[in-house]
Protein backbone atom coordinates (compact mmCIF):
# COMPACT_ATOMS: atom_id res chain seq x y z
CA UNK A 1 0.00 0.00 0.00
CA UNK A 2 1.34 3.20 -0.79
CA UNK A 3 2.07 5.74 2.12
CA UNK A 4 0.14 8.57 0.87
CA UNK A 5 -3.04 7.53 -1.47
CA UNK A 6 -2.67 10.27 -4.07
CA UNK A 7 0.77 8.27 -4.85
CA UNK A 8 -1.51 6.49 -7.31
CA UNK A 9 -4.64 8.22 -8.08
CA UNK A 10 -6.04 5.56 -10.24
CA UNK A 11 -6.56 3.13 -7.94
CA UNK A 12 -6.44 5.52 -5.25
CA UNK A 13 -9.67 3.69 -3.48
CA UNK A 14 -8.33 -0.14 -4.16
CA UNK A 15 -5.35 0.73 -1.96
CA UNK A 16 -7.53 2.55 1.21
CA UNK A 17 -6.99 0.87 4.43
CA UNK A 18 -8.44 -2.03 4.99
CA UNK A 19 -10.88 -0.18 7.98
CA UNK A 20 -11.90 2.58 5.31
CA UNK A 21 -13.01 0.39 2.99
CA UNK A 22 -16.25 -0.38 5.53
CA UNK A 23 -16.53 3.63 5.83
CA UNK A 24 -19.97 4.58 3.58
CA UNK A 25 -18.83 6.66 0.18
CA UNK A 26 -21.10 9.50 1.64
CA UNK A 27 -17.95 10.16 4.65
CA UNK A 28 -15.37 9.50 2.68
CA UNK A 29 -13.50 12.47 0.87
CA UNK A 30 -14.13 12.01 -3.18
CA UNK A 31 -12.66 14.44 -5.68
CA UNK A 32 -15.01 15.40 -8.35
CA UNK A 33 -14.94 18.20 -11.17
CA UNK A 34 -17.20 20.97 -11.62
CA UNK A 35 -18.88 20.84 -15.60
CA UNK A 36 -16.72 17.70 -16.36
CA UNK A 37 -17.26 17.35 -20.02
CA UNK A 38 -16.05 20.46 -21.71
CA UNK A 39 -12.74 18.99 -23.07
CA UNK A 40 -13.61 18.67 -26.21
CA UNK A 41 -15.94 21.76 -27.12
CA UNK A 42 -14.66 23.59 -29.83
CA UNK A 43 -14.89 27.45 -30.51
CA UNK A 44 -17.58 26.60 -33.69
CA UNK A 45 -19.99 24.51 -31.78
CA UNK A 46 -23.76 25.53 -31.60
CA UNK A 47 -24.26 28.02 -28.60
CA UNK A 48 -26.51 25.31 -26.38
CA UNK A 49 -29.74 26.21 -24.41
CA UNK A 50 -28.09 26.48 -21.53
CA UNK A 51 -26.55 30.05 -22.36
CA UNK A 52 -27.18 33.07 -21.60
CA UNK A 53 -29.23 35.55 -24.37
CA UNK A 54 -25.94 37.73 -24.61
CA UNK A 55 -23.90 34.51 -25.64
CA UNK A 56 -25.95 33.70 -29.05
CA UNK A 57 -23.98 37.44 -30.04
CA UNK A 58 -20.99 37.14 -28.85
CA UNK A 59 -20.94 33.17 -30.18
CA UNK A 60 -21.57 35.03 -33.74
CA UNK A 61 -18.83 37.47 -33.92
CA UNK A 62 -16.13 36.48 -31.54
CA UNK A 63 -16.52 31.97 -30.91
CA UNK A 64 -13.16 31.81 -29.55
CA UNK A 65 -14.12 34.13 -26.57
CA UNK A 66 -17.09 32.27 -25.83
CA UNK A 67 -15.11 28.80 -25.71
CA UNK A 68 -12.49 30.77 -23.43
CA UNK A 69 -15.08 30.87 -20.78
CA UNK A 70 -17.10 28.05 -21.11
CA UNK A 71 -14.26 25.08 -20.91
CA UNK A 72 -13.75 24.27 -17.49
CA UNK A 73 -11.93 20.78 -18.00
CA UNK A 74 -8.42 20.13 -20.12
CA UNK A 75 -8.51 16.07 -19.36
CA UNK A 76 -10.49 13.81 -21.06
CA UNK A 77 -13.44 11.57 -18.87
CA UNK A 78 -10.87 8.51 -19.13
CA UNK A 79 -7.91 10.98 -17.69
CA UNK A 80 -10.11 12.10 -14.81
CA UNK A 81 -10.77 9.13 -13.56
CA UNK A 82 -7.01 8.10 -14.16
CA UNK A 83 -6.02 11.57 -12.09
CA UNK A 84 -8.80 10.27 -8.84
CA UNK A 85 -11.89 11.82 -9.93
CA UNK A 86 -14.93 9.57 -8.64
CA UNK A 87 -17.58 12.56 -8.66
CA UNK A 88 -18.37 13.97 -12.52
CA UNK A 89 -21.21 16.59 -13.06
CA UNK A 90 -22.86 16.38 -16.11
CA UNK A 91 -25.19 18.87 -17.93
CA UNK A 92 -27.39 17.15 -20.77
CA UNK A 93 -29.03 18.74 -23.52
CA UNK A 94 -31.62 16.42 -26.14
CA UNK A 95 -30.64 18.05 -29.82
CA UNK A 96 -33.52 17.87 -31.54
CA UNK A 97 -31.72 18.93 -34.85
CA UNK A 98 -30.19 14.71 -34.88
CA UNK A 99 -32.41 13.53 -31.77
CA UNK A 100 -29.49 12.70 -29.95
CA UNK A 101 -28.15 13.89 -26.08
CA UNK A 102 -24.98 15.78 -25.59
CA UNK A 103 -22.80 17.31 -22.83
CA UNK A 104 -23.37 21.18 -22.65
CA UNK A 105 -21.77 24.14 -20.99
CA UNK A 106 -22.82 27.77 -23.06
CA UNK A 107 -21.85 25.50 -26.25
CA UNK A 108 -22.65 21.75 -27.06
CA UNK A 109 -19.86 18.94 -26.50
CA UNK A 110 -19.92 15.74 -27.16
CA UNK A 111 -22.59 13.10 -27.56
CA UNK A 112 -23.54 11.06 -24.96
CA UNK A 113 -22.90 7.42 -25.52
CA UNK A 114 -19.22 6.78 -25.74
CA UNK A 115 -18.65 8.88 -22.44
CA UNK A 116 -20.79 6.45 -20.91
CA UNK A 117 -19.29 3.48 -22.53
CA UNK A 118 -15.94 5.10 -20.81
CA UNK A 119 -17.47 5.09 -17.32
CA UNK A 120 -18.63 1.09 -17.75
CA UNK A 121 -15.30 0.25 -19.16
CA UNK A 122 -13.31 2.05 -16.08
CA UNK A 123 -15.89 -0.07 -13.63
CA UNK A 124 -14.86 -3.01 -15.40
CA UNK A 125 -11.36 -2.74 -15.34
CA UNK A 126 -11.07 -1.20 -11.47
CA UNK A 127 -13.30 -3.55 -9.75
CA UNK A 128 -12.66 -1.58 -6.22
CA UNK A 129 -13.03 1.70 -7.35
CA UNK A 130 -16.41 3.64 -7.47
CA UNK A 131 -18.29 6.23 -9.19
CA UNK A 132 -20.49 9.39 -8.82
CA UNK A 133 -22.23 10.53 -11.80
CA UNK A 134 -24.85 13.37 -10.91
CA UNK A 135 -27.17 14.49 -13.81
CA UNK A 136 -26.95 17.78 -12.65
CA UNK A 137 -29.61 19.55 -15.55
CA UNK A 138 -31.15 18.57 -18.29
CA UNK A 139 -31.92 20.92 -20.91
CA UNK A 140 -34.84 20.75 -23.87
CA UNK A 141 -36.52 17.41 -22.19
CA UNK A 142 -39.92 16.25 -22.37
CA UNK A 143 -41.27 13.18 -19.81
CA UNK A 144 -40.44 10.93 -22.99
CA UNK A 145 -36.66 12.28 -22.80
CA UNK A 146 -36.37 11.73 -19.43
CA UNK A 147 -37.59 8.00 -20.09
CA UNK A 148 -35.22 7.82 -23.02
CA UNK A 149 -31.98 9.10 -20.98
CA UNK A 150 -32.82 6.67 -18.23
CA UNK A 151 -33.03 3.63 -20.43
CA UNK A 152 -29.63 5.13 -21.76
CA UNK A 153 -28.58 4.91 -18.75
CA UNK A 154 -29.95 1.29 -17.94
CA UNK A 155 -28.48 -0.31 -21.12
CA UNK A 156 -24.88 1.32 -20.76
CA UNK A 157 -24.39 0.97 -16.52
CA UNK A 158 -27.34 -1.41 -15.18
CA UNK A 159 -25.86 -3.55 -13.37
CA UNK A 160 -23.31 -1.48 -11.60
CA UNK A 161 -25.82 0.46 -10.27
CA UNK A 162 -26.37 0.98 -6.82
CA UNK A 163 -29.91 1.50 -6.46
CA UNK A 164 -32.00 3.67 -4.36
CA UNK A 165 -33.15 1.95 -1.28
CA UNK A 166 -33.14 4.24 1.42
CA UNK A 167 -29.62 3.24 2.52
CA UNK A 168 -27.31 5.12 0.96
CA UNK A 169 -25.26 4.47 4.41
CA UNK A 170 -24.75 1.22 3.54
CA UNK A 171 -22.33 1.75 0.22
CA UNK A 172 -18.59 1.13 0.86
CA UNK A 173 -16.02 0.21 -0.86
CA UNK A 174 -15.90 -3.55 -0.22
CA UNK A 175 -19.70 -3.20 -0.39
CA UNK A 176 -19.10 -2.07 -3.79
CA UNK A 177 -16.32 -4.72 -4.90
CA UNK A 178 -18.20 -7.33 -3.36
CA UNK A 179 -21.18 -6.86 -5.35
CA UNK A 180 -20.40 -4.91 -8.15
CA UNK A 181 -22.34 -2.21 -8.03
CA UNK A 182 -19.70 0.77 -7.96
CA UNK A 183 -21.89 3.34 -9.36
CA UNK A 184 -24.24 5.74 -8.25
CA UNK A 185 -26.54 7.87 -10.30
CA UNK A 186 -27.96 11.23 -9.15
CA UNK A 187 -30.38 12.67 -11.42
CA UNK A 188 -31.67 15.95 -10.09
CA UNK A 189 -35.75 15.75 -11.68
CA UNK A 190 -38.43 15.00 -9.59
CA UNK A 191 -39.55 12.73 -12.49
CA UNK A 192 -37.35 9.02 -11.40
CA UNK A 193 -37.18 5.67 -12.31
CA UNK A 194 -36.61 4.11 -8.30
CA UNK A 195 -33.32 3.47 -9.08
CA UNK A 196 -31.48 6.50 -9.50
CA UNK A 197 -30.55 9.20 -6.55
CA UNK A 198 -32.26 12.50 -5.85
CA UNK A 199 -31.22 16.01 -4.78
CA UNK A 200 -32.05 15.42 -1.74
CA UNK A 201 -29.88 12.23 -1.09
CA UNK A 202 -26.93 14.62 -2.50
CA UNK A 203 -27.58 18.19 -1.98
CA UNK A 204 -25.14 20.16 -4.11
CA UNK A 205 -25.43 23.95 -3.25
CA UNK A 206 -24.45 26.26 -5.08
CA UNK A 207 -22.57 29.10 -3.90
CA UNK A 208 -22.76 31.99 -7.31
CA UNK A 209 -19.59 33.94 -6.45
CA UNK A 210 -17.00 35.73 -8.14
CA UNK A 211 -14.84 36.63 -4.87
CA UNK A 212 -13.07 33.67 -3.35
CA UNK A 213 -13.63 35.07 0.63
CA UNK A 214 -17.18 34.96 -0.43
CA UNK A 215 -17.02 31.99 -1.77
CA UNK A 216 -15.44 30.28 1.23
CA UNK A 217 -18.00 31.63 4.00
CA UNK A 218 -20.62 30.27 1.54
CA UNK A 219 -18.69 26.63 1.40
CA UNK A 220 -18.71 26.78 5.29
CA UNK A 221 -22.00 28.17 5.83
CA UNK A 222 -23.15 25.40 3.59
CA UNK A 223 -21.86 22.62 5.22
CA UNK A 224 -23.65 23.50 8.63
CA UNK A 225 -26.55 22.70 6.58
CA UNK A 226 -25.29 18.85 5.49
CA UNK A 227 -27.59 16.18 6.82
CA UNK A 228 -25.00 13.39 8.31
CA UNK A 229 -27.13 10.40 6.39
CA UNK A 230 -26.91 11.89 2.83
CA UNK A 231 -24.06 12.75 1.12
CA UNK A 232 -22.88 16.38 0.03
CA UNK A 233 -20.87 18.39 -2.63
CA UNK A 234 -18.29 21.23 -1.94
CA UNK A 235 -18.33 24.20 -5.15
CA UNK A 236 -15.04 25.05 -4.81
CA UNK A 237 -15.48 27.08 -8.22
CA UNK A 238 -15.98 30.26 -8.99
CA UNK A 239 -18.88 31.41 -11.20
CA UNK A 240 -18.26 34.43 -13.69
CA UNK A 241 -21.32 36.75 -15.34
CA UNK A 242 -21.36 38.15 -17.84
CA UNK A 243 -20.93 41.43 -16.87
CA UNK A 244 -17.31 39.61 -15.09
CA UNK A 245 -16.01 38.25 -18.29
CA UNK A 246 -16.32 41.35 -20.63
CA UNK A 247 -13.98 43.66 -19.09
CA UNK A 248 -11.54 40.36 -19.19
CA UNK A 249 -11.88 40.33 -22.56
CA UNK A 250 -8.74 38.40 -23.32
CA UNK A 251 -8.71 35.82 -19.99
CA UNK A 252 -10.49 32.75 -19.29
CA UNK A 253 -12.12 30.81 -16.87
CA UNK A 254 -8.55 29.34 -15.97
CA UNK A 255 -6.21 32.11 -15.74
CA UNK A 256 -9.25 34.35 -14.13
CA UNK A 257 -11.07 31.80 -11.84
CA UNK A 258 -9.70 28.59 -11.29
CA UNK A 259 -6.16 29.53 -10.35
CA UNK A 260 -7.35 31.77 -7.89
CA UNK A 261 -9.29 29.52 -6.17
CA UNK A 262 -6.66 26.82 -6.18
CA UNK A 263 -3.90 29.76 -4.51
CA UNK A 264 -6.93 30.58 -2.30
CA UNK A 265 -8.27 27.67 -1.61
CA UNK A 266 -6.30 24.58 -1.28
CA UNK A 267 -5.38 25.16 2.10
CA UNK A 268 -8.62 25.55 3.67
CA UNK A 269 -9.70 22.21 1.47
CA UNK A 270 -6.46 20.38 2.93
CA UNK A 271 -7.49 21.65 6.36
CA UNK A 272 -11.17 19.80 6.38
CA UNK A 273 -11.88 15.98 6.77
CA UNK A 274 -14.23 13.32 6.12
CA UNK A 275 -15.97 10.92 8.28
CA UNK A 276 -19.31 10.49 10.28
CA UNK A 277 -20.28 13.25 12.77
CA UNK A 278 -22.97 13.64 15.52
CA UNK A 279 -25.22 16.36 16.08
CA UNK A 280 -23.91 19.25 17.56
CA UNK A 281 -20.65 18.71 15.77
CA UNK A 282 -19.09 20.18 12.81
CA UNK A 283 -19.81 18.68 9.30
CA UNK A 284 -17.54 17.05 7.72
CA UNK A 285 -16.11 17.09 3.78
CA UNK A 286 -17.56 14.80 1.31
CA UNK A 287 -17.52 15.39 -2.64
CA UNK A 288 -15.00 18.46 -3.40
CA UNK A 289 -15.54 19.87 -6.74
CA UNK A 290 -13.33 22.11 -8.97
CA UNK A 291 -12.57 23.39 -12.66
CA UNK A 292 -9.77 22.17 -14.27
CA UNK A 293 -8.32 19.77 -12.10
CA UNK A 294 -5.47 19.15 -13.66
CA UNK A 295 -4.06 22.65 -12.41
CA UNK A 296 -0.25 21.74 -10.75
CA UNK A 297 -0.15 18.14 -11.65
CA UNK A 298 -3.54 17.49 -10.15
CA UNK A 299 -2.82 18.77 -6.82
CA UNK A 300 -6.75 19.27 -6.20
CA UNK A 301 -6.97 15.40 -6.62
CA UNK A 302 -4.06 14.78 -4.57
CA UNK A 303 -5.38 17.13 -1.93
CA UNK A 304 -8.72 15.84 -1.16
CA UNK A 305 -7.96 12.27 -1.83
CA UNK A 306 -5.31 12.22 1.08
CA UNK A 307 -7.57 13.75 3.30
CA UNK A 308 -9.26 9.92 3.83
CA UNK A 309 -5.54 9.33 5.97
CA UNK A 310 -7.06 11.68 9.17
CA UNK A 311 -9.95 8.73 9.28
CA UNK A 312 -7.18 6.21 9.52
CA UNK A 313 -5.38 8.40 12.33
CA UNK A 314 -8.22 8.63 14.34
CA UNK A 315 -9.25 5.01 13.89
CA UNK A 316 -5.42 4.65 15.32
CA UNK A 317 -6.02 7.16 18.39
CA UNK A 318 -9.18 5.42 18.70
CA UNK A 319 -7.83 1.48 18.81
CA UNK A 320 -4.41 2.86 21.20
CA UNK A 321 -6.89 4.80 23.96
CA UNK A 322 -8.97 1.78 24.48
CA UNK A 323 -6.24 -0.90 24.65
C-alpha cells in the first residue's frame, strides 16, 4: 500500500486501508470536477440552451471568446478518472436537430454514448473503485426524454448500479467490490425511475460567487446545513457573469477563476476531513468539486484524496486509547 493515497490516483480507493473500505462513500473524501465534459468543445460549436441571451452574439462574432469561458476541464473523462476523480457533473441537452443527447456548458460537447461506454469500461477494469455521476440539468426534455436518458442509462451501466433503497449508508467500498455495483446515479428531476438518486440524497449547493472570501463563507455556511445520512458536494469554483467576463476580454475561466481559487483555496480544502459526525458537531467534507483539475499536476486530486488518511489516524487514536 502506498504511504500517501494520491501516490496512485487511479486506484487511489483499491489501496484505502483495509478499515476505510467499511466507511460509507457519503464520509469519505471524493474528488469530483465541476462541468466535467467540456474537453472537447470547440470554438464553432452551436451556442446550447443552456446560455445566456448575450452569448448567441458574442458566439456570432467572436466563438473563440465564448469557448475561453465556457471550458472548465483540459482532461479527457478517461484521464479524470485516471487523475482520482470519482464525482463527474454532467449537464445534458436532447438536440432535436439529430435527436441525440450531448454534454453542454454555453456550447454543445460531445454526444452522450461513448462517455458512458468510458465510465462502464473504467468499472470493469477497477473492480474496487467507485463512481459518482450526478445528472446535474437537463436541458430541452420532455417526460419521454427523461424516459429515453434513463433507459440510456440502464443499457450502458445497469448492473453497476447501486440502487435507491433508502440506505445510501450502507455503500462502501468492499460493499461495492463485493457486489459490483460501484456506481451511483444522481439525477436531479423530480420525475425518477426508483433506481437512481435524488437532490435530496446529494444536496449540491451552489454558492454563485466571483470573490473567493465569499465563496469560502458560503462553502462553510453550507456545510452547517449537510444532513450526516446523505451525502454532500463542496463548489469550490468560482462562477463568472457576464458582466465579469467582458472587461476580461482576453482571460479565461482558468487564468481568471480557477487559479485563484486553487492559490486561495487549497489550504482551507487540505485543512477539512471526512468521516461520520454527531449532532452538535461540525460537518464534515464529502464530494470536493473544482474546474480544471489538472491545475499543478492534479494537486486538487491529490489534496482531497489524502484527506481519507485523518480517518485512519483517528481510527489509530481510537484502537491505542482503548487498549
Amino acid at each position: 500500500m502506498s504511504r500517501n493515497l494520491s501516490e496512485n490516483l487511479e486506484f487511489w480507493m483499491t489501496n484505502l486501508p483495509d478499515t476505510l473500505k467499511d466507511i460509507p462513500v457519503i464520509n469519505l473524501a471524493i474528488p469530483g470536477s465541476h462541468d466535467s465534459m467540456t474537453y472537447e468543445m470547440r470554438a464553432l460549436s452551436p451556442v446550447a440552451p443552456d446560455a445566456e441571451g448575450c452569448v448567441h452574439i458574442l458566439h456570432k462574432f467572436i466563438p473563440c471568446i465564448v469557448k475561453r469561458w465556457a471550458v472548465t476541464q483540459k482532461l479527457s473523462l478517461m484521464n479524470q478518472l485516471r487523475s482520482g476523480i470519482r464525482y463527474f457533473d454532467f449537464r445534458i441537452s436532447f438536440r432535436p436537430h439529430d435527436k441525440k443527447y450531448y454534454f453542454v456548458h454555453g456550447l454543445y460537447c460531445e454526444e452522450i454514448i461513448n462517455s458512458l461506454k468510458d465510465v462502464r469500461d473504467f468499472l470493469d477494469n477497477h473492480p474496487e473503485e467507485v463512481i459518482i455521476v450526478d445528472i446535474q440539468h437537463m436541458y430541452q426534455f420532455e417526460e419521454k426524454n427523461h424516459a429515453e436518458l434513463m433507459g440510456i442509462l440502464e443499457d450502458i451501466l445497469g448492473d453497476k448500479i447501486w440502487i435507491r433503497d433508502g440506505n445510501l449508508s450502507a455503500w462502501t467500498a468492499r460493499e461495492a467490490a463485493r457486489t459490483g455495483k460501484q456506481l451511483v446515479i444522481i439525477y436531479r428531476y423530480p420525475f425518477i425511475n426508483g433506481r437512481f438518486w435524488t437532490s435530496d440524497d446529494w444536496p449540491t449547493p451552489w454558492p454563485n460567487q466571483t470573490n473567493v472570501t465569499k465563496l469560502k463563507e458560503h462553502l462553510e455556511s453550507g456545510l452547517l446545513t449537510r444532513n450526516p445520512h446523505c451525502g454532500f458536494v463542496t463548489q469550490c469554483v468560482l462562477t463568472p457573469s457576464i458582466s465579469y467576463t467582458v472587461p476580461r476580454f482576453f482571460s479565461s475561466l482558468q487564468r481568471t477563476c480557477a487559479r485563484k481559487v486553487f492559490q486561495k483555496l487549497l489550504s482551507w480544502i487540505a485543512s477539512q476531513k471526512p468521516g461520520s459526525w454527531d449532532q452538535g458537531m461540525s460537518p464534515t467534507i464529502n464530494v470536493v468539486l473544482a474546474d480544471f483539475i489538472d491545475i499543478q499536476d492534479s494537486k486538487f486530486c491529490k489534496v482531497v484524496v489524502d484527506l481519507n488518511l485523518k480517518l485512519l489516524n483517528e481510527k489509530d487514536v481510537i484502537m491505542e486509547s482503548s487498549a
